[in-house]
C-alpha atoms as a PDB file:
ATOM      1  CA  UNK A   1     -20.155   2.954   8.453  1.00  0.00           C
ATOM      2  CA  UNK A   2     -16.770   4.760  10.134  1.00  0.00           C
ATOM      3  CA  UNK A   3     -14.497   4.466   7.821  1.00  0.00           C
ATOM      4  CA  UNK A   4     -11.924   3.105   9.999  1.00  0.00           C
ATOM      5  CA  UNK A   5     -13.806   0.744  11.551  1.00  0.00           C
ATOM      6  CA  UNK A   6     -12.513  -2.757  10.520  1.00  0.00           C
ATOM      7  CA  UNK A   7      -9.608  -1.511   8.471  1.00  0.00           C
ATOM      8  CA  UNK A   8      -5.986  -2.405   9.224  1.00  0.00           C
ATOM      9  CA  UNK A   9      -2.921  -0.658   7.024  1.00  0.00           C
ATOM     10  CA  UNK A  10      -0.979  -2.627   4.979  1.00  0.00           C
ATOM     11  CA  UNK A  11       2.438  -1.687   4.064  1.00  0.00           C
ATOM     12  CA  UNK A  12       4.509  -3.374   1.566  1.00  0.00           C
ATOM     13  CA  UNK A  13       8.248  -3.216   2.368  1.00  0.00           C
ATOM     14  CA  UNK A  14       9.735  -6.536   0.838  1.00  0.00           C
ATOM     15  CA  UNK A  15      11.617  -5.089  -2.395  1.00  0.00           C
ATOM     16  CA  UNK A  16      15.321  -4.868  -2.657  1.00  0.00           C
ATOM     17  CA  UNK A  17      15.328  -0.979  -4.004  1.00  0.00           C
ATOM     18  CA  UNK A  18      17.546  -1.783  -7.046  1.00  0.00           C
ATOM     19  CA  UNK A  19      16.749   1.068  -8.863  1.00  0.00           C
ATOM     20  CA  UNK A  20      18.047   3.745  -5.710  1.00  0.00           C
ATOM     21  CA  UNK A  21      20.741   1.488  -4.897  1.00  0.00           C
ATOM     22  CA  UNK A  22      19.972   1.382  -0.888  1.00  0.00           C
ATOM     23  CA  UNK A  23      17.041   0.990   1.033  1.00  0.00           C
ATOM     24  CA  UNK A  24      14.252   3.003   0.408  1.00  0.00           C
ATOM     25  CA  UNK A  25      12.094   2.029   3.340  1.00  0.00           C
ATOM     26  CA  UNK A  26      14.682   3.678   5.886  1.00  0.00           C
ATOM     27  CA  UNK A  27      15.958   6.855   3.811  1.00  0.00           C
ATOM     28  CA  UNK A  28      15.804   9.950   5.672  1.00  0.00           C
ATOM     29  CA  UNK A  29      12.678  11.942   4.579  1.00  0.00           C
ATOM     30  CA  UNK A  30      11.584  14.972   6.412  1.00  0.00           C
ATOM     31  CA  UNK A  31      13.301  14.202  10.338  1.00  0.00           C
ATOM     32  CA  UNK A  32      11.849  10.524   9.879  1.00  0.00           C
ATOM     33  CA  UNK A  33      12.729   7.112   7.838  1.00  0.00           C
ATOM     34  CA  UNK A  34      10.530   7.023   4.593  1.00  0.00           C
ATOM     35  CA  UNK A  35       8.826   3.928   6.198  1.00  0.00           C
ATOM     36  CA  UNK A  36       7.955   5.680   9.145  1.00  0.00           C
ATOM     37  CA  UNK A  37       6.181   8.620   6.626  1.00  0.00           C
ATOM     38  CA  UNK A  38       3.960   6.327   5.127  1.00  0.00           C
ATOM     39  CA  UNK A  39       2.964   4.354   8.156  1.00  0.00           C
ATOM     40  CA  UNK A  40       1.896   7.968  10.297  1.00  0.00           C
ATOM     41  CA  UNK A  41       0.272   8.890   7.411  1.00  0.00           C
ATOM     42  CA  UNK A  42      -1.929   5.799   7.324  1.00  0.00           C
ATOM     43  CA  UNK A  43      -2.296   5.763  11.329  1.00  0.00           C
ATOM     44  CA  UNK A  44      -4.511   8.376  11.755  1.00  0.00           C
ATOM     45  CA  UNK A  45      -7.047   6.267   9.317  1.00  0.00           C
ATOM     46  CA  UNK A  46      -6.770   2.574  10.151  1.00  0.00           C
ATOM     47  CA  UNK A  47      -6.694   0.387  13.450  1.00  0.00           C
ATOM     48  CA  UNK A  48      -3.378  -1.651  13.005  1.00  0.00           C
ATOM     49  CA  UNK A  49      -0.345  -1.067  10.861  1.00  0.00           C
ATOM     50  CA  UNK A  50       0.989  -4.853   9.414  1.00  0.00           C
ATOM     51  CA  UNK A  51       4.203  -4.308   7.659  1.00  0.00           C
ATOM     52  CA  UNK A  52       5.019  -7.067   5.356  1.00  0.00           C
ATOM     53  CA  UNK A  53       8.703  -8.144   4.642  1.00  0.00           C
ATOM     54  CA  UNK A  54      10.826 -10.917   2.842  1.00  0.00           C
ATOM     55  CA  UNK A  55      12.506 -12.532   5.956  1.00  0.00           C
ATOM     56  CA  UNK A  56      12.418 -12.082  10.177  1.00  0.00           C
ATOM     57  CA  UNK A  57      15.995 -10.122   9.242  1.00  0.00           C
ATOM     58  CA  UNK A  58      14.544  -7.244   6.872  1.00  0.00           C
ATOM     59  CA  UNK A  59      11.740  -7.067  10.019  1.00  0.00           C
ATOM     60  CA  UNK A  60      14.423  -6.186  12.267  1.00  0.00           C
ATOM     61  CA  UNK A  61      15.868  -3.493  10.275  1.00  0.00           C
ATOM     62  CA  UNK A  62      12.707  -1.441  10.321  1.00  0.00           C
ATOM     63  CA  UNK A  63      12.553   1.313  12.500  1.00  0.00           C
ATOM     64  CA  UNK A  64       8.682   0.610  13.021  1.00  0.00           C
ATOM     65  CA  UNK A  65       6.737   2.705  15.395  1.00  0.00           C
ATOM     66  CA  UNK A  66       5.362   1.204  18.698  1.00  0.00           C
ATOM     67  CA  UNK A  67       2.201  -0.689  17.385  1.00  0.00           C
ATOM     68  CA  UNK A  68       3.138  -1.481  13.674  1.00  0.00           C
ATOM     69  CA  UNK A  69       3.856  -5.609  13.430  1.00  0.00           C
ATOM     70  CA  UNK A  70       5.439  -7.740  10.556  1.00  0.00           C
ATOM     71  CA  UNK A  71       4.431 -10.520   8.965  1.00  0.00           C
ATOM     72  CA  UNK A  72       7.017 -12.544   6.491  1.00  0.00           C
ATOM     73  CA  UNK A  73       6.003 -13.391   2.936  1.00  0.00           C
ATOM     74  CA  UNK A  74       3.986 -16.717   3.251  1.00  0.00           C
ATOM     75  CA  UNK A  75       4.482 -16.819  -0.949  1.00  0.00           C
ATOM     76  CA  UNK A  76       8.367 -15.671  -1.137  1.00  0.00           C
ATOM     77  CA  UNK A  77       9.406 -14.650  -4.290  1.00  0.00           C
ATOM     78  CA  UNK A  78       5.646 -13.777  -5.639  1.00  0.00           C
ATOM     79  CA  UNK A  79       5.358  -9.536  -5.832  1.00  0.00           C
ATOM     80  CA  UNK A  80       3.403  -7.609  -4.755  1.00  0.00           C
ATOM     81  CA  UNK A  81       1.039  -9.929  -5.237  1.00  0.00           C
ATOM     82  CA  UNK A  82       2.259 -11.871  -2.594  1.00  0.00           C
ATOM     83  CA  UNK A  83       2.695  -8.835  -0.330  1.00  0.00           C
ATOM     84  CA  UNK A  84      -1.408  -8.470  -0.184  1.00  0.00           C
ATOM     85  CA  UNK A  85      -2.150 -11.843   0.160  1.00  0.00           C
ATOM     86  CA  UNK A  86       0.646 -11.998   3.303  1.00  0.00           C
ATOM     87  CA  UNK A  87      -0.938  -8.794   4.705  1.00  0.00           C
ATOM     88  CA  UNK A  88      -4.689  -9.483   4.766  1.00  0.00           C
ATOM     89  CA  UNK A  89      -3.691 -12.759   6.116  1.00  0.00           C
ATOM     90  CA  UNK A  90      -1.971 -11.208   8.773  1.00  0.00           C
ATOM     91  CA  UNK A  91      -4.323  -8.439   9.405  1.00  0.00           C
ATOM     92  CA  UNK A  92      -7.041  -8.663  12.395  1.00  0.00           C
ATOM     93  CA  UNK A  93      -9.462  -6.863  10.378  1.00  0.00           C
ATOM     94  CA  UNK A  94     -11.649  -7.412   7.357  1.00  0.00           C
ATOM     95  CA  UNK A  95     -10.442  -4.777   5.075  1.00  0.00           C
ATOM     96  CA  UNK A  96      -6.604  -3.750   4.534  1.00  0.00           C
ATOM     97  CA  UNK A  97      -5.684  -0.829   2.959  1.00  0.00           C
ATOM     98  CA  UNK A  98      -2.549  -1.575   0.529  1.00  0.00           C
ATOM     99  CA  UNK A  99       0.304   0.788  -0.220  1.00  0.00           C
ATOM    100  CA  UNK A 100       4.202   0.022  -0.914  1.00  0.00           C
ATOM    101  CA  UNK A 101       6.659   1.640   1.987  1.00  0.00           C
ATOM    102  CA  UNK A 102       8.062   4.163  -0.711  1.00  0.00           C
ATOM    103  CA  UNK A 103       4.864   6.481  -1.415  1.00  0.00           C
ATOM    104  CA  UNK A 104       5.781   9.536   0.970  1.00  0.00           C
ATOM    105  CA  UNK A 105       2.420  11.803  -0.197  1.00  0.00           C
ATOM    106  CA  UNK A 106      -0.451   9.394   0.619  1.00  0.00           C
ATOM    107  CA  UNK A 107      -3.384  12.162   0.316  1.00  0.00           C
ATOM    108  CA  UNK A 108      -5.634  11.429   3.822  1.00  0.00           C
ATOM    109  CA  UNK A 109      -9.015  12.479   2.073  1.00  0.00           C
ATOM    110  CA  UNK A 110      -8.399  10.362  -0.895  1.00  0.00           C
ATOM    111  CA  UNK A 111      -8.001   7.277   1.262  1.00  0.00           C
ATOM    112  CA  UNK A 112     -11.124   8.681   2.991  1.00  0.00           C
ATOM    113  CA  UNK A 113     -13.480   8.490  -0.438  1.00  0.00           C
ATOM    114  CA  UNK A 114     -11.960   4.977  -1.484  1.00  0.00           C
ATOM    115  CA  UNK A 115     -12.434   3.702   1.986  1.00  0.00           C
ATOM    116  CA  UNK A 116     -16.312   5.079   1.777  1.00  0.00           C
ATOM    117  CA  UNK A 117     -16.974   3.120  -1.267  1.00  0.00           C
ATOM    118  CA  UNK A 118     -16.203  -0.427   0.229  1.00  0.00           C
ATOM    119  CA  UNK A 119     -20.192  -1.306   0.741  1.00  0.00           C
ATOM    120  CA  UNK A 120     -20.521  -3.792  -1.731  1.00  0.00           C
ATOM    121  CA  UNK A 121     -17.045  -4.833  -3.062  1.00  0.00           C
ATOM    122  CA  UNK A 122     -14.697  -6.798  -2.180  1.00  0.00           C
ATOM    123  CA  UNK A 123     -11.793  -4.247  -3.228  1.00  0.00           C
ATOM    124  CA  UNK A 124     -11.917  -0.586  -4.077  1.00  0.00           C
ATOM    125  CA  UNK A 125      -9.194   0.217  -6.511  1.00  0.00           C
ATOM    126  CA  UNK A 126      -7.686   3.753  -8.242  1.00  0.00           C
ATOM    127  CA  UNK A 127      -7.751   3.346 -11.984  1.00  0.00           C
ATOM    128  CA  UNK A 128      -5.976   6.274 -13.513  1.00  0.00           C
ATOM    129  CA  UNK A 129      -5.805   6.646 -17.204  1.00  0.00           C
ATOM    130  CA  UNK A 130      -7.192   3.039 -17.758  1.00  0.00           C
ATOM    131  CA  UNK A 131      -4.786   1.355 -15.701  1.00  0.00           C
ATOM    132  CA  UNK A 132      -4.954   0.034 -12.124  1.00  0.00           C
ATOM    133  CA  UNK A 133      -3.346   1.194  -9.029  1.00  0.00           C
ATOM    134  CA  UNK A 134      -3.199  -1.722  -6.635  1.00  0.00           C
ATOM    135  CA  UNK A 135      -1.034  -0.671  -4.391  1.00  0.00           C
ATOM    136  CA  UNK A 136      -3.041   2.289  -3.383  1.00  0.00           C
ATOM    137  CA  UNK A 137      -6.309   0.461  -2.850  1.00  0.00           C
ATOM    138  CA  UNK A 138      -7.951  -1.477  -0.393  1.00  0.00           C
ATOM    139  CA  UNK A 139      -9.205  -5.007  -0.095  1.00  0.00           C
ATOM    140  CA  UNK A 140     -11.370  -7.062   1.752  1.00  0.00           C
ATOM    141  CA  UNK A 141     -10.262 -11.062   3.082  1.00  0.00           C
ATOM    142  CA  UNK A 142     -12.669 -12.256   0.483  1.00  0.00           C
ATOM    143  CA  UNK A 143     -10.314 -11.493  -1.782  1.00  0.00           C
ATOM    144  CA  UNK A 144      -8.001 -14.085  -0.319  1.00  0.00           C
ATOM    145  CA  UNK A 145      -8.968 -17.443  -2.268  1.00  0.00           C
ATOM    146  CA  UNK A 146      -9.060 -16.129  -5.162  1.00  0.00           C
ATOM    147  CA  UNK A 147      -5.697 -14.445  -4.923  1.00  0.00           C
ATOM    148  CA  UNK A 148      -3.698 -17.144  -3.461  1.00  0.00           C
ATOM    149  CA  UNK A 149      -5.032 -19.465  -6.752  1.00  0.00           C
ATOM    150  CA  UNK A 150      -3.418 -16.736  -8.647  1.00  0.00           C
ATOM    151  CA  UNK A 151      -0.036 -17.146  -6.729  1.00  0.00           C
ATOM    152  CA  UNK A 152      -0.199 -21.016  -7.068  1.00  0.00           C
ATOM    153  CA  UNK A 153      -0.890 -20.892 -10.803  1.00  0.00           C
ATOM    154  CA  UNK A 154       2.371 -18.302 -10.696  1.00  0.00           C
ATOM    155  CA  UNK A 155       0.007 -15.759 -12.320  1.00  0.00           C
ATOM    156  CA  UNK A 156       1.523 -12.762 -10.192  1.00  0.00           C
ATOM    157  CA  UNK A 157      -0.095 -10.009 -12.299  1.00  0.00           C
ATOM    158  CA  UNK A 158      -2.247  -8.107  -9.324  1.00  0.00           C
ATOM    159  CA  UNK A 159      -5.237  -6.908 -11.779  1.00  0.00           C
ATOM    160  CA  UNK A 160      -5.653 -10.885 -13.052  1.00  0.00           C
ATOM    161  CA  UNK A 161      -7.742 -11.872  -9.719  1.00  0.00           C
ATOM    162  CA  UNK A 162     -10.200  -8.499 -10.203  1.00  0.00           C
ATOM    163  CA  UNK A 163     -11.917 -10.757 -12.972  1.00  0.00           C
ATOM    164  CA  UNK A 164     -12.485 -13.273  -9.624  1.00  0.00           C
ATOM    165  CA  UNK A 165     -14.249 -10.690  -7.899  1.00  0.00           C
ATOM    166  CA  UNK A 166     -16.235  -7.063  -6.976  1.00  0.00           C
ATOM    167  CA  UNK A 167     -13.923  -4.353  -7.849  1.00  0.00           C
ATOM    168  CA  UNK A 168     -15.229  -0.334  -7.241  1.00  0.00           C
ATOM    169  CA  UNK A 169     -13.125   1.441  -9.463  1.00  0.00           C
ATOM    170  CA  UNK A 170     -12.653   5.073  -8.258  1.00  0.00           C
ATOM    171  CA  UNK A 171     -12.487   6.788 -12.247  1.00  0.00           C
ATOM    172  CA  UNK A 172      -9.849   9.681 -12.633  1.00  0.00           C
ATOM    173  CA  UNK A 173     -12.349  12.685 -11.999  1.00  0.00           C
ATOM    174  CA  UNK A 174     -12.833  11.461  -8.838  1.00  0.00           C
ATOM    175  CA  UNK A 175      -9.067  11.163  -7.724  1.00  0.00           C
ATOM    176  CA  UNK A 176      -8.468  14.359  -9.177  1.00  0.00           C
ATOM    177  CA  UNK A 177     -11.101  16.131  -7.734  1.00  0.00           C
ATOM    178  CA  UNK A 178      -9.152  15.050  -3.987  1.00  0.00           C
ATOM    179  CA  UNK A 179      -5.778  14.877  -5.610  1.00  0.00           C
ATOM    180  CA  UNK A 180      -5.235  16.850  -8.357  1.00  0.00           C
ATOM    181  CA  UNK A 181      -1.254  16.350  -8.923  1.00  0.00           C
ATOM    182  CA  UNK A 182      -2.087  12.577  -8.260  1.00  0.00           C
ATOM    183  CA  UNK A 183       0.858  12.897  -5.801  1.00  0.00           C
ATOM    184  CA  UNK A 184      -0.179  10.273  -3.946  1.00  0.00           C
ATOM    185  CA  UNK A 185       0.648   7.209  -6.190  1.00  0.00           C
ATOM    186  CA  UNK A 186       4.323   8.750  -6.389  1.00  0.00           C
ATOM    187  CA  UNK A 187       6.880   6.046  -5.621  1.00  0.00           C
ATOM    188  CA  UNK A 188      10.785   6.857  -4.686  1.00  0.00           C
ATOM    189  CA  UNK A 189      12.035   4.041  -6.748  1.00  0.00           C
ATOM    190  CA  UNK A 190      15.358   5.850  -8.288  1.00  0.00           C
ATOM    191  CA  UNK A 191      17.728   8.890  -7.052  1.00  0.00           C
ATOM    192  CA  UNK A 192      16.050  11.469  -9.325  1.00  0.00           C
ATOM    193  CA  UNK A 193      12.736  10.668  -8.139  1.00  0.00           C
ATOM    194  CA  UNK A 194      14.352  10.712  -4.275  1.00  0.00           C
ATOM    195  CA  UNK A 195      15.464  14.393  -5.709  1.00  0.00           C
ATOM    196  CA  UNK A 196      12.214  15.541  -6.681  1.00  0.00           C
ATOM    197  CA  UNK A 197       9.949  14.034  -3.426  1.00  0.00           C
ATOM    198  CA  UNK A 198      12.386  15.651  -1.020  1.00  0.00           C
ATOM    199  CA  UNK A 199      11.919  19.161  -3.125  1.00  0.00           C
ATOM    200  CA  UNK A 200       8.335  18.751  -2.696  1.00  0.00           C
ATOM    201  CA  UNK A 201       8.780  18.593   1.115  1.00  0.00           C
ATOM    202  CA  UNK A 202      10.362  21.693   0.867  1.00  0.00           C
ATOM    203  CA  UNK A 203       7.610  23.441  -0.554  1.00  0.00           C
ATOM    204  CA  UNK A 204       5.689  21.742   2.504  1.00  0.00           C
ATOM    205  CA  UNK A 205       4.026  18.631   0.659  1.00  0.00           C
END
Protein backbone atom coordinates (compact mmCIF):
# COMPACT_ATOMS: atom_id res chain seq x y z
CA UNK A 1 0.00 0.00 0.00
CA UNK A 2 1.41 3.89 -0.63
CA UNK A 3 1.19 5.29 2.30
CA UNK A 4 -0.54 8.28 1.17
CA UNK A 5 -2.91 6.77 -0.73
CA UNK A 6 -6.37 7.34 0.90
CA UNK A 7 -5.12 9.56 3.68
CA UNK A 8 -6.32 13.13 4.20
CA UNK A 9 -4.57 15.50 7.13
CA UNK A 10 -6.46 16.51 9.83
CA UNK A 11 -5.66 19.54 11.72
CA UNK A 12 -7.23 20.56 14.86
CA UNK A 13 -7.39 24.36 15.29
CA UNK A 14 -10.64 24.98 17.45
CA UNK A 15 -9.01 25.87 21.01
CA UNK A 16 -9.00 29.31 22.42
CA UNK A 17 -5.01 29.26 23.42
CA UNK A 18 -5.66 30.32 27.06
CA UNK A 19 -2.60 29.27 28.32
CA UNK A 20 -0.33 31.73 25.57
CA UNK A 21 -2.83 34.32 25.82
CA UNK A 22 -3.27 34.84 21.80
CA UNK A 23 -3.66 32.64 19.07
CA UNK A 24 -1.42 29.99 18.63
CA UNK A 25 -2.53 28.78 15.23
CA UNK A 26 -1.31 32.18 13.54
CA UNK A 27 1.97 33.03 15.68
CA UNK A 28 4.87 33.76 13.66
CA UNK A 29 7.16 30.65 13.54
CA UNK A 30 10.06 30.47 11.24
CA UNK A 31 8.80 33.25 8.14
CA UNK A 32 5.29 31.39 8.37
CA UNK A 33 2.04 31.27 10.83
CA UNK A 34 2.41 28.16 13.19
CA UNK A 35 -0.71 26.77 11.35
CA UNK A 36 0.80 27.03 8.16
CA UNK A 37 4.09 24.84 9.76
CA UNK A 38 2.10 22.06 10.63
CA UNK A 39 -0.09 21.88 7.59
CA UNK A 40 3.36 21.88 4.97
CA UNK A 41 4.66 19.53 7.11
CA UNK A 42 1.75 17.13 6.71
CA UNK A 43 1.34 18.04 2.81
CA UNK A 44 4.04 16.32 1.51
CA UNK A 45 2.35 12.97 3.15
CA UNK A 46 -1.42 13.15 2.71
CA UNK A 47 -3.91 14.05 -0.22
CA UNK A 48 -6.11 16.86 1.41
CA UNK A 49 -5.52 19.10 4.36
CA UNK A 50 -9.23 19.56 6.43
CA UNK A 51 -8.73 22.09 9.08
CA UNK A 52 -11.29 21.89 11.71
CA UNK A 53 -12.54 25.04 13.64
CA UNK A 54 -15.25 26.23 16.22
CA UNK A 55 -17.27 28.64 13.93
CA UNK A 56 -17.23 29.93 9.89
CA UNK A 57 -15.42 33.19 11.78
CA UNK A 58 -12.24 31.35 13.35
CA UNK A 59 -12.19 29.70 9.46
CA UNK A 60 -11.71 33.02 8.14
CA UNK A 61 -8.93 34.01 10.29
CA UNK A 62 -6.69 31.23 9.08
CA UNK A 63 -4.16 32.03 6.78
CA UNK A 64 -4.65 28.47 5.10
CA UNK A 65 -2.68 27.57 2.08
CA UNK A 66 -4.40 27.16 -1.37
CA UNK A 67 -5.95 23.59 -1.01
CA UNK A 68 -6.43 23.24 2.85
CA UNK A 69 -10.56 23.46 3.61
CA UNK A 70 -12.50 23.85 6.98
CA UNK A 71 -15.04 22.14 8.36
CA UNK A 72 -16.98 23.62 11.67
CA UNK A 73 -17.40 21.47 14.76
CA UNK A 74 -20.61 19.35 14.06
CA UNK A 75 -20.33 18.50 18.19
CA UNK A 76 -19.43 22.21 19.53
CA UNK A 77 -18.17 22.30 22.77
CA UNK A 78 -16.93 18.41 22.78
CA UNK A 79 -12.68 18.47 22.56
CA UNK A 80 -10.74 17.14 20.78
CA UNK A 81 -12.85 14.54 20.64
CA UNK A 82 -15.11 16.34 18.68
CA UNK A 83 -12.35 17.74 16.46
CA UNK A 84 -11.73 13.95 14.98
CA UNK A 85 -15.06 13.04 14.66
CA UNK A 86 -15.71 16.65 12.60
CA UNK A 87 -12.56 15.89 10.54
CA UNK A 88 -13.00 12.30 9.33
CA UNK A 89 -16.45 13.37 8.61
CA UNK A 90 -15.28 15.97 6.54
CA UNK A 91 -12.44 14.20 4.99
CA UNK A 92 -12.78 12.55 1.31
CA UNK A 93 -10.64 9.80 2.31
CA UNK A 94 -10.74 6.73 4.50
CA UNK A 95 -7.98 7.40 6.86
CA UNK A 96 -7.16 10.95 8.52
CA UNK A 97 -4.17 11.60 10.10
CA UNK A 98 -4.88 13.73 13.45
CA UNK A 99 -2.64 16.41 14.91
CA UNK A 100 -3.59 19.81 16.86
CA UNK A 101 -2.43 23.19 14.80
CA UNK A 102 0.25 23.90 17.61
CA UNK A 103 2.83 20.87 17.09
CA UNK A 104 5.57 22.77 14.91
CA UNK A 105 8.16 19.44 14.78
CA UNK A 106 5.87 16.76 13.26
CA UNK A 107 8.84 14.15 12.40
CA UNK A 108 7.92 13.06 8.42
CA UNK A 109 9.35 9.41 8.92
CA UNK A 110 7.50 8.86 12.07
CA UNK A 111 4.20 9.63 10.38
CA UNK A 112 5.63 7.35 7.65
CA UNK A 113 5.93 4.03 10.14
CA UNK A 114 2.44 4.81 11.87
CA UNK A 115 0.87 5.34 8.53
CA UNK A 116 2.51 1.73 7.39
CA UNK A 117 0.90 -0.03 10.19
CA UNK A 118 -2.82 0.84 9.28
CA UNK A 119 -3.48 -2.85 7.58
CA UNK A 120 -5.69 -4.17 9.98
CA UNK A 121 -6.82 -1.40 12.43
CA UNK A 122 -9.01 0.92 12.49
CA UNK A 123 -6.56 3.57 14.23
CA UNK A 124 -2.84 3.52 14.73
CA UNK A 125 -1.98 5.41 17.84
CA UNK A 126 1.60 6.62 19.71
CA UNK A 127 1.57 5.35 23.25
CA UNK A 128 4.51 6.82 25.06
CA UNK A 129 5.22 5.85 28.57
CA UNK A 130 1.79 4.04 28.91
CA UNK A 131 -0.24 6.80 27.85
CA UNK A 132 -1.89 7.64 24.52
CA UNK A 133 -1.15 10.24 22.03
CA UNK A 134 -4.28 10.86 20.02
CA UNK A 135 -3.60 13.70 18.52
CA UNK A 136 -0.63 12.40 16.71
CA UNK A 137 -2.28 9.31 15.29
CA UNK A 138 -4.34 8.35 12.58
CA UNK A 139 -7.79 6.93 12.15
CA UNK A 140 -9.87 5.27 9.86
CA UNK A 141 -14.04 6.36 9.24
CA UNK A 142 -14.82 3.16 11.01
CA UNK A 143 -14.00 4.75 13.85
CA UNK A 144 -16.86 7.15 13.40
CA UNK A 145 -19.94 5.31 15.17
CA UNK A 146 -18.35 4.44 17.78
CA UNK A 147 -16.92 7.85 18.51
CA UNK A 148 -19.88 9.95 17.96
CA UNK A 149 -21.77 7.44 20.81
CA UNK A 150 -18.99 8.62 22.92
CA UNK A 151 -19.80 12.38 22.22
CA UNK A 152 -23.60 11.76 22.77
CA UNK A 153 -23.07 9.95 26.07
CA UNK A 154 -20.72 13.31 26.83
CA UNK A 155 -17.88 10.80 27.42
CA UNK A 156 -15.21 13.18 25.68
CA UNK A 157 -12.17 11.24 26.96
CA UNK A 158 -10.43 10.32 23.32
CA UNK A 159 -8.80 6.83 24.60
CA UNK A 160 -12.60 5.67 25.95
CA UNK A 161 -13.77 4.65 22.20
CA UNK A 162 -10.21 2.49 21.63
CA UNK A 163 -12.07 -0.21 23.86
CA UNK A 164 -14.86 0.07 20.69
CA UNK A 165 -12.35 -0.82 18.31
CA UNK A 166 -8.70 -2.07 16.54
CA UNK A 167 -6.08 0.10 17.92
CA UNK A 168 -2.06 -0.57 16.64
CA UNK A 169 -0.22 0.88 19.28
CA UNK A 170 3.24 2.04 18.04
CA UNK A 171 5.32 1.11 21.74
CA UNK A 172 8.06 3.75 22.74
CA UNK A 173 11.14 1.86 21.13
CA UNK A 174 9.65 2.28 18.07
CA UNK A 175 9.00 6.16 18.25
CA UNK A 176 12.28 6.57 19.58
CA UNK A 177 14.07 4.70 17.25
CA UNK A 178 12.50 7.62 14.41
CA UNK A 179 12.27 10.28 17.04
CA UNK A 180 14.46 10.12 19.67
CA UNK A 181 13.76 13.65 21.52
CA UNK A 182 10.00 12.72 20.89
CA UNK A 183 9.89 16.31 19.49
CA UNK A 184 7.17 15.67 17.59
CA UNK A 185 4.29 15.46 20.20
CA UNK A 186 5.60 19.01 21.45
CA UNK A 187 2.67 21.42 21.74
CA UNK A 188 3.13 25.48 22.05
CA UNK A 189 0.46 25.75 24.60
CA UNK A 190 2.18 28.58 26.99
CA UNK A 191 4.93 31.49 26.37
CA UNK A 192 7.82 29.43 27.79
CA UNK A 193 7.13 26.59 25.67
CA UNK A 194 6.69 29.33 22.53
CA UNK A 195 10.41 30.28 23.98
CA UNK A 196 11.86 27.01 23.77
CA UNK A 197 10.19 25.75 20.08
CA UNK A 198 11.41 28.96 18.47
CA UNK A 199 15.13 28.18 20.06
CA UNK A 200 14.91 24.89 18.54
CA UNK A 201 14.36 26.49 15.09
CA UNK A 202 17.36 28.20 15.61
CA UNK A 203 19.41 25.31 15.95
CA UNK A 204 17.55 24.30 12.56
CA UNK A 205 14.75 21.86 13.99
Amino acid sequence: MDDSIGVSAIVLAGGLSRRLGRDKALEPFGGEPLIARVIGRLAMLTEETVVVVNSKERAAELPLPAGARTAVDIYPDSGSLGGIFTGLTAASNEWGFVVACDMPFLNTALIEHILSLRQGHAAVVPMLEGYPEPTHSVYSKACLPHIERRLQAGQLRIARFFDDVRVRYVQDDEVDALDAGRLSFFNVNTPADLAHALSLVEEGL
